[in-house]
C-alpha atoms as a PDB file:
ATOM      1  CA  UNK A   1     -68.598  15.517 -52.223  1.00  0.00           C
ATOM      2  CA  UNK A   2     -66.335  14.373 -49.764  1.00  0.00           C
ATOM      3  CA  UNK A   3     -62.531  13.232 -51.011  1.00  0.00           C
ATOM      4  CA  UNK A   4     -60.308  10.292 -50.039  1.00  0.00           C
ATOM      5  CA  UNK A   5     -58.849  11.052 -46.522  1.00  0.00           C
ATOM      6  CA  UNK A   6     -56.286   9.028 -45.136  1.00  0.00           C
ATOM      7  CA  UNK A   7     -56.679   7.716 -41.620  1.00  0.00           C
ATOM      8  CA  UNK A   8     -53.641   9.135 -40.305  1.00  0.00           C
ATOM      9  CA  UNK A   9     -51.358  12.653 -40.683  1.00  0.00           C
ATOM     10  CA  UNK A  10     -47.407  13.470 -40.393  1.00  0.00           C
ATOM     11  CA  UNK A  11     -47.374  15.936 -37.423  1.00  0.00           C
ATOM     12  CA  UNK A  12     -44.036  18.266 -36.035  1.00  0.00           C
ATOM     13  CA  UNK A  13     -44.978  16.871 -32.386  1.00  0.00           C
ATOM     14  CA  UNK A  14     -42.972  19.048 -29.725  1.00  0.00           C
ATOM     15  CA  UNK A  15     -40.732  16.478 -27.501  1.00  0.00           C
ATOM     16  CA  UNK A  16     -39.500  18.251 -24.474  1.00  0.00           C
ATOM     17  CA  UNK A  17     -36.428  21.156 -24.481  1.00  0.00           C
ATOM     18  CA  UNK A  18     -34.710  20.844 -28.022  1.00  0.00           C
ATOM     19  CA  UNK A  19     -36.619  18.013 -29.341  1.00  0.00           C
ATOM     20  CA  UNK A  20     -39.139  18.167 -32.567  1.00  0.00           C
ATOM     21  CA  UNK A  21     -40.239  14.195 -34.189  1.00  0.00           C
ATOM     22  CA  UNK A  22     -42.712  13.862 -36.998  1.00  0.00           C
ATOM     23  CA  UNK A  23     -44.993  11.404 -35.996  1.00  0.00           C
ATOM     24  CA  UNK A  24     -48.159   9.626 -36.966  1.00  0.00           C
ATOM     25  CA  UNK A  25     -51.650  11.441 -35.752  1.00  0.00           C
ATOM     26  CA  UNK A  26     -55.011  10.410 -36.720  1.00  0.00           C
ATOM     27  CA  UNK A  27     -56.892  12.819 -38.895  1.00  0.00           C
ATOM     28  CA  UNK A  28     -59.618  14.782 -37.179  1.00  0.00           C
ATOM     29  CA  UNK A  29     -63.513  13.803 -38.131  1.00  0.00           C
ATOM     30  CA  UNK A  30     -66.062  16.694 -39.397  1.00  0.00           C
ATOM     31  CA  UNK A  31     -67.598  16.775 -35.595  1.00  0.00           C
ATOM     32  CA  UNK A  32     -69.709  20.002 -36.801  1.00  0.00           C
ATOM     33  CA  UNK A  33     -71.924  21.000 -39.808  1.00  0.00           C
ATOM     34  CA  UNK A  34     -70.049  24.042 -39.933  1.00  0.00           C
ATOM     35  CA  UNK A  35     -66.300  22.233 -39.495  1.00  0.00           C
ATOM     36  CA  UNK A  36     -63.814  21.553 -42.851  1.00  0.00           C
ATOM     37  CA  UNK A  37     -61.241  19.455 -43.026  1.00  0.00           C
ATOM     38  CA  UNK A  38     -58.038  20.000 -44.660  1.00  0.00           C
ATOM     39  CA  UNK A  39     -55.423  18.046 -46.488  1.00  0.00           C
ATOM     40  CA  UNK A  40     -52.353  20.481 -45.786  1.00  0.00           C
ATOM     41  CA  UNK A  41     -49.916  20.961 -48.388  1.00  0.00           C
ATOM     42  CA  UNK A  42     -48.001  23.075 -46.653  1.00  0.00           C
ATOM     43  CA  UNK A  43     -46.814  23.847 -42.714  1.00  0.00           C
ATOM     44  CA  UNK A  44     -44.346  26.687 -41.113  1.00  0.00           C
ATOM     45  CA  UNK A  45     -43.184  27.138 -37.832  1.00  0.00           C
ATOM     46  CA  UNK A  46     -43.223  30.785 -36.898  1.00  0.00           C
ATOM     47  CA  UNK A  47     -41.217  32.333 -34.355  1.00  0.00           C
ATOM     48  CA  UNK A  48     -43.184  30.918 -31.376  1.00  0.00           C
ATOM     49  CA  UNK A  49     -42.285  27.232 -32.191  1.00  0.00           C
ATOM     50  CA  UNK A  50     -38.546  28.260 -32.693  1.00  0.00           C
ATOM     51  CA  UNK A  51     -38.529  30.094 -29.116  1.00  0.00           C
ATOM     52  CA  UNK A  52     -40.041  26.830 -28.293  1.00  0.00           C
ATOM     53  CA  UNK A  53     -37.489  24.886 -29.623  1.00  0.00           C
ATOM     54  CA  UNK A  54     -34.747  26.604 -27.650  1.00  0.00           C
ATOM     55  CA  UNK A  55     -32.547  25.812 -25.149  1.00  0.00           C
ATOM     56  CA  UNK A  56     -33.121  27.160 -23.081  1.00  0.00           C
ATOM     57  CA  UNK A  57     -36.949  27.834 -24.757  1.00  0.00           C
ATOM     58  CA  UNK A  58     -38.072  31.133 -24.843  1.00  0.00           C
ATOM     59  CA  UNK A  59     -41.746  30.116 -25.038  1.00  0.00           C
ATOM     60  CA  UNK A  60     -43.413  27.480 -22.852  1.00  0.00           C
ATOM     61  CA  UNK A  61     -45.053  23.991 -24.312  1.00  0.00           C
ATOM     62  CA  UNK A  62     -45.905  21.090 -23.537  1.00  0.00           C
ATOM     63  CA  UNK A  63     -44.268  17.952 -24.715  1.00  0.00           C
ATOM     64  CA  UNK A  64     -47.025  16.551 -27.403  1.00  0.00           C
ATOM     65  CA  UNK A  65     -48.079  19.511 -28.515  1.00  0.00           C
ATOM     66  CA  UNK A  66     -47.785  19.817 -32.374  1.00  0.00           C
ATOM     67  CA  UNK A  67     -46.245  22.866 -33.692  1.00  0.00           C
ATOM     68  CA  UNK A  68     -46.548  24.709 -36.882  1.00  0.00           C
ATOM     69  CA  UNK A  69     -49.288  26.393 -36.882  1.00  0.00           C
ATOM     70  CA  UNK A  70     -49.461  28.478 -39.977  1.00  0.00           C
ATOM     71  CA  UNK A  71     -50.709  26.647 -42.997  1.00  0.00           C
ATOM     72  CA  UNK A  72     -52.043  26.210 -46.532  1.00  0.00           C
ATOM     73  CA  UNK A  73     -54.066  23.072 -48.376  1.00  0.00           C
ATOM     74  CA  UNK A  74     -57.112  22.098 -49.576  1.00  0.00           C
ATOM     75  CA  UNK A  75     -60.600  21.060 -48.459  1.00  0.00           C
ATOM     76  CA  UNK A  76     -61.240  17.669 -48.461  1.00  0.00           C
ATOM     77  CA  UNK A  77     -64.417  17.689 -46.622  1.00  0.00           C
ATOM     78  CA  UNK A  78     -66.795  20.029 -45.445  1.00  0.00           C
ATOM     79  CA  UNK A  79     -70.103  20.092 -42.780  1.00  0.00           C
ATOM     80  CA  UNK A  80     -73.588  20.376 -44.342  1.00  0.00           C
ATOM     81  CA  UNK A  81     -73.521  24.215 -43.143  1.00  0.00           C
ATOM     82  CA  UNK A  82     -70.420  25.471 -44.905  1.00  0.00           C
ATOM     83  CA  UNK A  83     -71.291  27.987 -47.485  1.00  0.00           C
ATOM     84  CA  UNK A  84     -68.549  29.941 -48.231  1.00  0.00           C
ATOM     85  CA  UNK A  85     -65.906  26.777 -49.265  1.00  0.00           C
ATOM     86  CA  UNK A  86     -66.530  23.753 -50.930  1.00  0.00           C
ATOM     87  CA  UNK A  87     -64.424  20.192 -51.041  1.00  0.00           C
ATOM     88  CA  UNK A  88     -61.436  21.338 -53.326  1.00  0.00           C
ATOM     89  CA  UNK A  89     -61.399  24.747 -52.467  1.00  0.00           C
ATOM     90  CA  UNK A  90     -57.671  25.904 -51.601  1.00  0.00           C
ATOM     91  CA  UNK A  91     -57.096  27.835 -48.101  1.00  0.00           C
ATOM     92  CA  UNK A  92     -54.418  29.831 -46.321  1.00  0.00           C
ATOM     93  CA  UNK A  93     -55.506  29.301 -42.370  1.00  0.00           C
ATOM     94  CA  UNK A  94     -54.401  32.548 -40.538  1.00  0.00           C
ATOM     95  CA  UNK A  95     -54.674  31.236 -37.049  1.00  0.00           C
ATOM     96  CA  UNK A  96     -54.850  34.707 -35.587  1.00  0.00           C
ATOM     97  CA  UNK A  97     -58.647  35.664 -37.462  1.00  0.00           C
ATOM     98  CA  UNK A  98     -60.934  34.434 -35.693  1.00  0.00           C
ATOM     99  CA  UNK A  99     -64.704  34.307 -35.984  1.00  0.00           C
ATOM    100  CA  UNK A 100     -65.515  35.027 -32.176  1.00  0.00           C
ATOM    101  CA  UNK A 101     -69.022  32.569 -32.142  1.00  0.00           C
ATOM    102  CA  UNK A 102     -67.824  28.870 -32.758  1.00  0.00           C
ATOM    103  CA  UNK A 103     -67.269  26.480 -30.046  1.00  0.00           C
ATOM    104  CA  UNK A 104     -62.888  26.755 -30.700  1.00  0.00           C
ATOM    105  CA  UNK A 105     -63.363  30.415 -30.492  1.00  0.00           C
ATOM    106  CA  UNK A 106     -65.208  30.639 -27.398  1.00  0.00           C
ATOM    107  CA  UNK A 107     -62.802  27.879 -25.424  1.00  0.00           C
ATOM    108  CA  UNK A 108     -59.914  29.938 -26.394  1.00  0.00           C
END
């Protein structure tokens, strides 16, 4: 059972040297059976998006890319393959596990 999403998400959007703004982004769309989506209760920038805050920056980005990639929430929707979650279920995403065979995995 899928839950209420809204149509669009804060987002910490990298601006160029120095600059962070929290803008509007639309929510992704389930694309896969096998994708979940996440309302995220919680966001933290690790020491990559503070070297890429610096000025000069210690890390290289491009402006519009969002940072804060570690993360916590809760499933609000899930593809017809997911087994091991369900809508409700709450998550801590470790970006650095990954499963090696899914289409994000393979690009990279």
């Amino acid at each position: 059972m899928k839950a209420k999403v809204p149509a669009q998400m804060p987002a910490a959007v990298f601006q160029g040297q120095g600059k962070l703004a929290v803008e509007k982004r639309p929510v992704p769309k389930i694309n896969s059976d096998q994708d979940v989506l996440l309302a995220v209760d919680a966001s933290s920038f690790c020491g990559t998006d503070l070297q890429i805050l610096k000025v000069p920056p210690g890390h290289p980005a491009t402006p519009g890319a969002v940072l804060g990639h570690e993360y916590t929430g809760v499933i609000v929707d899930a593809g017809d393959a997911v087994q091991d979650f369900k809508v409700g279920d709450r998550v801590v995403v470790d970006p650095n596990l990954t499963c090696s065979k899914c289409r994000y995995c393979q690009r990279g």
